[in-house]
Protein backbone atom coordinates (compact mmCIF):
# COMPACT_ATOMS: atom_id res chain seq x y z
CA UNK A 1 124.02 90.55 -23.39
CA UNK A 2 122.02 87.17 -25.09
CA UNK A 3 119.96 87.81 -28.38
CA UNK A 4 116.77 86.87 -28.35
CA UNK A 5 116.01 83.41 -29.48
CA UNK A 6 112.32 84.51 -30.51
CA UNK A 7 112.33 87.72 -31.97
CA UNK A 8 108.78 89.50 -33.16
CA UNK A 9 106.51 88.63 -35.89
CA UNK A 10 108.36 90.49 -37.74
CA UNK A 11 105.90 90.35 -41.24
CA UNK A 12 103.86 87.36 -39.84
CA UNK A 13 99.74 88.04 -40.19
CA UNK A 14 96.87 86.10 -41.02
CA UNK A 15 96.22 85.78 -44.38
CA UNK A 16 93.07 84.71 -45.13
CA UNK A 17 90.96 82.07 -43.12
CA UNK A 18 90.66 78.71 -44.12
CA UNK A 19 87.21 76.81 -44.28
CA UNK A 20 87.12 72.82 -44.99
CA UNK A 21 84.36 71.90 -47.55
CA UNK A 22 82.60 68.85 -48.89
CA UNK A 23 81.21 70.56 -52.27
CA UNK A 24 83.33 73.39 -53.29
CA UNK A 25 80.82 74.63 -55.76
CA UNK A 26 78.10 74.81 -53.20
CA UNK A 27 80.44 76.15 -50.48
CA UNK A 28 81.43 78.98 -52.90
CA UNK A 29 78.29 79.91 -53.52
CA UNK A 30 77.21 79.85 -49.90
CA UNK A 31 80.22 82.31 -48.68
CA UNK A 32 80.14 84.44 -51.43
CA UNK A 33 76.46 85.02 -51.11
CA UNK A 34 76.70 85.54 -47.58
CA UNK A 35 79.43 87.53 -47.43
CA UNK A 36 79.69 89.62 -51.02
CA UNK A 37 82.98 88.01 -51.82
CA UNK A 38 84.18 86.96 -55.38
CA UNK A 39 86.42 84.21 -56.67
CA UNK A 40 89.86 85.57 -56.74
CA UNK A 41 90.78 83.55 -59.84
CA UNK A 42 89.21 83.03 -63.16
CA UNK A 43 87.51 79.74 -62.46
CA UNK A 44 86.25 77.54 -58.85
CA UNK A 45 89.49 75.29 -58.40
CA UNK A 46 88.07 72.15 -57.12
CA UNK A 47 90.54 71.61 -54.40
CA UNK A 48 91.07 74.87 -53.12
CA UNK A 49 89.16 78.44 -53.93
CA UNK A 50 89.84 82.02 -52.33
CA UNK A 51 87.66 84.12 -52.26
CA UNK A 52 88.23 88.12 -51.82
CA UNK A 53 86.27 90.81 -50.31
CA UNK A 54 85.54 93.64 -52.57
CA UNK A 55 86.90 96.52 -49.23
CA UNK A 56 90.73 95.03 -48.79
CA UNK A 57 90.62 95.51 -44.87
CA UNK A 58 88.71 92.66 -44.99
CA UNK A 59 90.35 89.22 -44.63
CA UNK A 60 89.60 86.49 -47.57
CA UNK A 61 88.13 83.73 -46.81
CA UNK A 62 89.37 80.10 -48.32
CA UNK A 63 87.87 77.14 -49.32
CA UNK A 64 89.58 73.55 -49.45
CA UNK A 65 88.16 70.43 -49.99
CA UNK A 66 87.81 68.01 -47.07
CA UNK A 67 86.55 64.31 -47.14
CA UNK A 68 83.85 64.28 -44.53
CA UNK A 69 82.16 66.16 -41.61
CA UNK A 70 83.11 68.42 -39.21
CA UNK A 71 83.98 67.20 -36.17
CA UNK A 72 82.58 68.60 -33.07
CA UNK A 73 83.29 70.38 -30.77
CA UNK A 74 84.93 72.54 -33.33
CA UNK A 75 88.53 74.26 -32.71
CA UNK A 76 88.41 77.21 -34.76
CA UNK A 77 84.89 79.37 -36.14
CA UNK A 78 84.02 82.65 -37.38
CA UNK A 79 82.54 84.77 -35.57
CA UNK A 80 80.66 87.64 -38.18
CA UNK A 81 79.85 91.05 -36.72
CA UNK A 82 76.39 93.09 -37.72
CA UNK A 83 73.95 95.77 -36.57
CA UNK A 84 71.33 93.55 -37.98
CA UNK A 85 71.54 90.62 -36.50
CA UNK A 86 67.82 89.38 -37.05
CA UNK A 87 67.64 89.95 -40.55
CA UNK A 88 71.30 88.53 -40.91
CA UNK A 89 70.60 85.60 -39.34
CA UNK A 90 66.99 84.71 -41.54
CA UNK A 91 69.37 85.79 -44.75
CA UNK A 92 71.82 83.34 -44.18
CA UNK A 93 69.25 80.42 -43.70
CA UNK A 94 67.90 81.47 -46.62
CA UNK A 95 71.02 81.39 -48.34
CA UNK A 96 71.24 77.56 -46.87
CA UNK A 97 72.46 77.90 -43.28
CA UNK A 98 70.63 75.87 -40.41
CA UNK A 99 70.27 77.23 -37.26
CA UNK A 100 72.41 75.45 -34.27
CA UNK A 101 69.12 75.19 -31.47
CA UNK A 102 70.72 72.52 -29.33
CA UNK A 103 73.75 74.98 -28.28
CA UNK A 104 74.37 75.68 -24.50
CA UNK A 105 73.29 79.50 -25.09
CA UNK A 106 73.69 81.79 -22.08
CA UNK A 107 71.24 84.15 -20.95
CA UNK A 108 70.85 86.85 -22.96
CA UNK A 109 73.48 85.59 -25.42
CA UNK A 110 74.77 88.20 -28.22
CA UNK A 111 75.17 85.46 -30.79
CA UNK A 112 73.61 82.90 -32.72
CA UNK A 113 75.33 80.10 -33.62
CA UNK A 114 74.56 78.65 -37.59
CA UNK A 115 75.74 75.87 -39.50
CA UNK A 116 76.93 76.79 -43.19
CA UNK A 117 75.61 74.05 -45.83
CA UNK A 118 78.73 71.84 -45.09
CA UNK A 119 77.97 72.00 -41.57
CA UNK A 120 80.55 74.26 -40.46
CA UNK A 121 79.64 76.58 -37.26
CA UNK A 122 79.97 79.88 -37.14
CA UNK A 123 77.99 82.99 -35.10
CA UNK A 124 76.42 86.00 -36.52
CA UNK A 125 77.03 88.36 -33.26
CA UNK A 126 74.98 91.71 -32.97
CA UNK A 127 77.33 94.57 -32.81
CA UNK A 128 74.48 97.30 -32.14
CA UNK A 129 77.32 100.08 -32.44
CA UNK A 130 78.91 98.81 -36.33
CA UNK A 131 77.98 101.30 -38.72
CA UNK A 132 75.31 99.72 -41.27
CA UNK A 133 77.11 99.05 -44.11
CA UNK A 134 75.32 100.65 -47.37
CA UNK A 135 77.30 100.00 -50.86
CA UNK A 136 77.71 102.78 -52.65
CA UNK A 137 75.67 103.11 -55.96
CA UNK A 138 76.97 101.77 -59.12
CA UNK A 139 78.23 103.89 -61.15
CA UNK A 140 75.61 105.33 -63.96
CA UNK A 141 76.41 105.92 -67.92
CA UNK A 142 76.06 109.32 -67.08
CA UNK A 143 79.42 109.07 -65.03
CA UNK A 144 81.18 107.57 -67.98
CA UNK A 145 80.23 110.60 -69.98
């Protein structure tokens, strides 16, 4: 009987996605805006930032700082689910994203592919099914009491 020379994962998971940035400041902004993260730590580190969703079945989302531009075509993107993909999509340029109009779309395509402000890609893909997320209300002084 041989072992196995590969055994399982064993603890092995992704821990947070990593994003390459030219201005950290502006790139935590961006993200946390778009996505209602904070800063894990007490202050923006300029070479590297996590940031943490406030619902913890979320994965974070890191920032590092990267000389340059991406490259195309990219390896790796996010791909961000909604029910509202309209408004989603006119948020996030407002927030500083550029839409992507010279990508080889499909007919009918579910997704539209953006550019965050360092020109990373990503797609905001309508998920008609996802419950719409509403945050709950913030607790009143009359809670406290």
């Amino acid at each position: 009987m041989s072992s196995n020379p590969h055994p399982g994962p064993g603890d092995l998971r992704v821990g947070t996605v990593v994003v390459n940035v030219a201005d950290m400041e502006r790139a935590v902004a961006f993200w946390c805006a778009a996505l209602g993260y904070r800063v894990r730590d007490d202050e923006i580190d300029p070479e590297f930032t996590m940031l943490l969703p406030d619902d913890p079945r979320r994965l974070p989302l890191s920032l590092q700082l990267s000389p340059g531009r991406p490259s195309e075509p990219v390896r790796v993107h996010l791909d961000l689910y909604t029910a509202e993909q309209e408004s989603q999509v006119e948020r996030l340029v407002g927030l500083g994203a550029t839409r992507v109009d010279d990508w080889d779309y499909p007919d009918d395509p579910d997704f539209v592919v953006l550019r965050d402000p360092d020109g990373n890609e990503f797609c905001v893909i309508d998920q008609p099914d996802l419950p719409v997320h509403t945050p709950a209300p913030a607790p009143s002084e009359e809670d406290d009491a």
